[in-house]
Protein backbone atom coordinates (compact mmCIF):
# COMPACT_ATOMS: atom_id res chain seq x y z
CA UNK A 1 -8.37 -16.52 74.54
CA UNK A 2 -7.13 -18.75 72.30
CA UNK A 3 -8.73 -21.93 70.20
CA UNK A 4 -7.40 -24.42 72.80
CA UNK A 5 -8.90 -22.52 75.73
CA UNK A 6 -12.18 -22.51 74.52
CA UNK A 7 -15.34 -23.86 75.77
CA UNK A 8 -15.33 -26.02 72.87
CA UNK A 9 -12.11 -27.37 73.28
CA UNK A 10 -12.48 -27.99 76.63
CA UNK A 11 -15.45 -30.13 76.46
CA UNK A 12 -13.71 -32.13 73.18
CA UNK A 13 -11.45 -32.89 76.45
CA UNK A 14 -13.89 -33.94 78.58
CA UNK A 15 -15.39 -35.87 75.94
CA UNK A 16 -12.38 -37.75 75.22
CA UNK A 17 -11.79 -39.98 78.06
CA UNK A 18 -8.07 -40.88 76.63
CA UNK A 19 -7.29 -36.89 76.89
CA UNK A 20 -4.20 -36.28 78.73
CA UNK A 21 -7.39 -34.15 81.04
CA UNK A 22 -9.62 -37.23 81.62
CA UNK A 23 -6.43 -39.32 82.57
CA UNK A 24 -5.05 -37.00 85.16
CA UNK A 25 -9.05 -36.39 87.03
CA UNK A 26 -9.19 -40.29 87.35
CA UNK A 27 -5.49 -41.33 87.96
CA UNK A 28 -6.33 -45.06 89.32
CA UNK A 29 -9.08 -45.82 86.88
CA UNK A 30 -5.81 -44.23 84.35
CA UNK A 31 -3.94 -46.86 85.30
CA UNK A 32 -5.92 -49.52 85.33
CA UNK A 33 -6.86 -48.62 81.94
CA UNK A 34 -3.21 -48.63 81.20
CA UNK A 35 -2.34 -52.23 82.81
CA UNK A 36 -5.17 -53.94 81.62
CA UNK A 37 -4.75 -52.54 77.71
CA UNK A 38 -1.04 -53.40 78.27
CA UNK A 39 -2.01 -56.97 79.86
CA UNK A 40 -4.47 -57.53 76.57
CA UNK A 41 -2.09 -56.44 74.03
CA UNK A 42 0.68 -58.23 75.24
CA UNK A 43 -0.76 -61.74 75.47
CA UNK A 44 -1.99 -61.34 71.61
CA UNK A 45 1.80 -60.27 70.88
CA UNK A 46 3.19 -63.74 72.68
CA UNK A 47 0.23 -65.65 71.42
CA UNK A 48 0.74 -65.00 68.15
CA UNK A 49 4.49 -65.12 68.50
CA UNK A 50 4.87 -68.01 70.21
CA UNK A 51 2.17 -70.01 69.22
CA UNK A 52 0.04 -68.88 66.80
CA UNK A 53 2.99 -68.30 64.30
CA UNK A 54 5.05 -70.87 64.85
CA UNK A 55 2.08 -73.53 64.39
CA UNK A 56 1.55 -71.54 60.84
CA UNK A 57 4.67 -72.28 59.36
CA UNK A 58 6.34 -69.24 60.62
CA UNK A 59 9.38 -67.68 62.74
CA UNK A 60 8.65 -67.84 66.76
CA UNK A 61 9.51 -64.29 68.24
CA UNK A 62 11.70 -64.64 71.09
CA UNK A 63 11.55 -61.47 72.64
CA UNK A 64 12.72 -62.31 76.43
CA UNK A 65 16.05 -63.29 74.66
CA UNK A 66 16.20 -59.85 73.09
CA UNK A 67 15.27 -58.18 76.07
CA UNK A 68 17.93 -60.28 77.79
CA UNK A 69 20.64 -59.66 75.38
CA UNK A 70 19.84 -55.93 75.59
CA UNK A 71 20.46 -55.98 79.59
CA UNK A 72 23.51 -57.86 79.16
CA UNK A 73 24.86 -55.05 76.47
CA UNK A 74 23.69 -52.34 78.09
CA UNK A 75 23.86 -53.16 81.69
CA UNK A 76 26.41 -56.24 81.59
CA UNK A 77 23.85 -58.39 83.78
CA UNK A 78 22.84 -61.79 82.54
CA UNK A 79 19.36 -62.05 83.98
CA UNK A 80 16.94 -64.51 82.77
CA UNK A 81 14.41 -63.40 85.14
CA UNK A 82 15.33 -59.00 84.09
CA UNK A 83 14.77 -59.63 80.95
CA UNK A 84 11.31 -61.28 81.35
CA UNK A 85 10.51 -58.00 84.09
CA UNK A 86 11.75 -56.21 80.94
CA UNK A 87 9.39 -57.06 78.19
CA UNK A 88 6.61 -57.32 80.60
CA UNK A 89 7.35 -53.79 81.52
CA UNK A 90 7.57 -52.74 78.00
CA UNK A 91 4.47 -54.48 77.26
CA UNK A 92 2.42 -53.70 80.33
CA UNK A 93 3.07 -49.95 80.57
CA UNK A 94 5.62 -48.46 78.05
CA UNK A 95 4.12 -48.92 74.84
CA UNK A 96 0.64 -48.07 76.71
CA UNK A 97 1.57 -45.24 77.22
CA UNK A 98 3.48 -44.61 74.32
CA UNK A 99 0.32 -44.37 72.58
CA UNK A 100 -1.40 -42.44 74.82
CA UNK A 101 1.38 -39.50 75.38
CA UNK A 102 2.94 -39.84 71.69
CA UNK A 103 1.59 -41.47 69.48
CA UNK A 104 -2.19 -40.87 69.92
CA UNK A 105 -2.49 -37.32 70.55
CA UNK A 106 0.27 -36.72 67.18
CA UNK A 107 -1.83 -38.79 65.33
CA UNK A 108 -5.22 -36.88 66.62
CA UNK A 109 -3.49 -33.75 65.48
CA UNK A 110 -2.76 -35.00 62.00
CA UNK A 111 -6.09 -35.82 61.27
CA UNK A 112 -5.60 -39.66 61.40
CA UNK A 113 -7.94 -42.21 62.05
CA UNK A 114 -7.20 -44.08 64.99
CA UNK A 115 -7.46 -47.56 64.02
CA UNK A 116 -4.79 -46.51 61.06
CA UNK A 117 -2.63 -44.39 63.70
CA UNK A 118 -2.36 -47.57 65.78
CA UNK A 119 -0.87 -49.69 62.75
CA UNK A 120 1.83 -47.04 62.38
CA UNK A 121 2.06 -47.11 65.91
CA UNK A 122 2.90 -51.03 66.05
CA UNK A 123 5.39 -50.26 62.82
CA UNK A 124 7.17 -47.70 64.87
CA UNK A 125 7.09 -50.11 67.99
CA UNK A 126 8.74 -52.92 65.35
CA UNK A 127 11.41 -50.08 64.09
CA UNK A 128 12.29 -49.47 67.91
CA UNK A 129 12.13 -52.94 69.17
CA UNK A 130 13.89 -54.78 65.84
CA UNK A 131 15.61 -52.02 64.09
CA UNK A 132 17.08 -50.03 66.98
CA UNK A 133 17.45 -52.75 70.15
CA UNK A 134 18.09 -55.54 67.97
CA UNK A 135 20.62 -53.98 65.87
CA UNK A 136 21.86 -51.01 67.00
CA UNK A 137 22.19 -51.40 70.41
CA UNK A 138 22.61 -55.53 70.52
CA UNK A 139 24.74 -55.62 67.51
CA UNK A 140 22.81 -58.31 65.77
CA UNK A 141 22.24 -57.71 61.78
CA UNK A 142 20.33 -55.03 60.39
CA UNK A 143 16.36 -55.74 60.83
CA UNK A 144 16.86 -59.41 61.84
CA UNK A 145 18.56 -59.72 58.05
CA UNK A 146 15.33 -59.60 57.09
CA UNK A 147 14.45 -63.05 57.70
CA UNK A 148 10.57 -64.68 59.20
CA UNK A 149 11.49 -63.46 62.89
CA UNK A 150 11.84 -60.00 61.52
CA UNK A 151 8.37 -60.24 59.33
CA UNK A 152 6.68 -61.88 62.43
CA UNK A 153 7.66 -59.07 64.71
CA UNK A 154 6.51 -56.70 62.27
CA UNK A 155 2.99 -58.28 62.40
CA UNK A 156 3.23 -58.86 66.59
CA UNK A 157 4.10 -55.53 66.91
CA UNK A 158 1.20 -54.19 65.14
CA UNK A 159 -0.98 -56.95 66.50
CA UNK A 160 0.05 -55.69 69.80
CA UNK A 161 -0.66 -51.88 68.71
CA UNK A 162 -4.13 -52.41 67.39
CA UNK A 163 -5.07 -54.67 70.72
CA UNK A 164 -4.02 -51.80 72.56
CA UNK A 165 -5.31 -49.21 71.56
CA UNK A 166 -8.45 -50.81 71.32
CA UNK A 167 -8.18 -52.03 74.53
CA UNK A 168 -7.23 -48.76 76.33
CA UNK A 169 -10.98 -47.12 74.87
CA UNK A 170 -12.67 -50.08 75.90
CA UNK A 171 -11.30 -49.57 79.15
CA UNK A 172 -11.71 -45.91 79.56
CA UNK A 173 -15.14 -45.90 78.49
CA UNK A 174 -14.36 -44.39 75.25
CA UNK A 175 -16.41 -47.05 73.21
CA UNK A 176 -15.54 -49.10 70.66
């Protein structure tokens, strides 16, 4: 028997209502848990982005343009209303459960505090989002160039991370 197939281990499992475990014995309640972090996390991201930045001073993130430009380099379709179904999608249930089947368990593993895992998490999100779609795949320059968008995203991506992940053990019952 090894560590993992313990008793111990398995009730750390149980315990944890954002194990991989937990998840699968409730599948609906999963995701639900999943939508509604997604839903939470995403309207701080736009909020902020939109509004709340913007009113501040500061760039306005414009991520269904992205999202569009992305379909239409990837896919060659031009669709206002794709690339809306696209960040919602992204929003709603990828980066959910990004954290729960990546980013999480890794950062459970390393010993991290989860609060600090879910910043790196919304840094990685940022590298994916404005470092790899943005300019790698779209073509546009490195990072944004740097500029306020690219800054802003930074902090809506984390933004987003933090609501999430708080959001998904609120919802699962995991507390606070």
């Amino acid at each position: 028997m090894t560590a993992a197939d313990s008793p111990a281990a398995s009730e750390a499992a149980v315990a944890d209502p954002l194990a991989p475990a937990a998840l699968a014995a409730d599948p609906a309640r999963a995701a639900l848990s999943v939508l509604g972090a997604g839903a939470a996390a995403t309207i701080a991201f736009d909020l902020y982005g939109q509004a709340i930045s913007p009113l501040l001073g500061g760039a306005a993130l414009a991520p269904v343009p992205l999202a569009r430009q992305t379909l239409q380099t990837v896919f060659g379709w031009d669709s206002a209303g794709g690339a809306h179904l696209l960040h919602y999608l992204a929003g709603l249930v990828a980066y959910p459960l990004g954290w729960l089947m990546i980013a999480r368990p890794l950062a459970r593993r390393a010993g991290l505090p989860e609060l600090a895992a879910a910043a790196l998490w919304g840094v990685a999100l940022w590298i994916f989002a404005i470092g790899i779609m943005a300019s790698w795949v779209n073509g546009n320059p490195f990072f944004l160039g740097f500029a306020g968008i690219a800054w802003v995203a930074l902090a809506g991506h984390v933004l987003f991370a933090l609501v999430c992940a708080w959001a998904l053990r609120r919802t699962a019952g995991a507390g606070g």
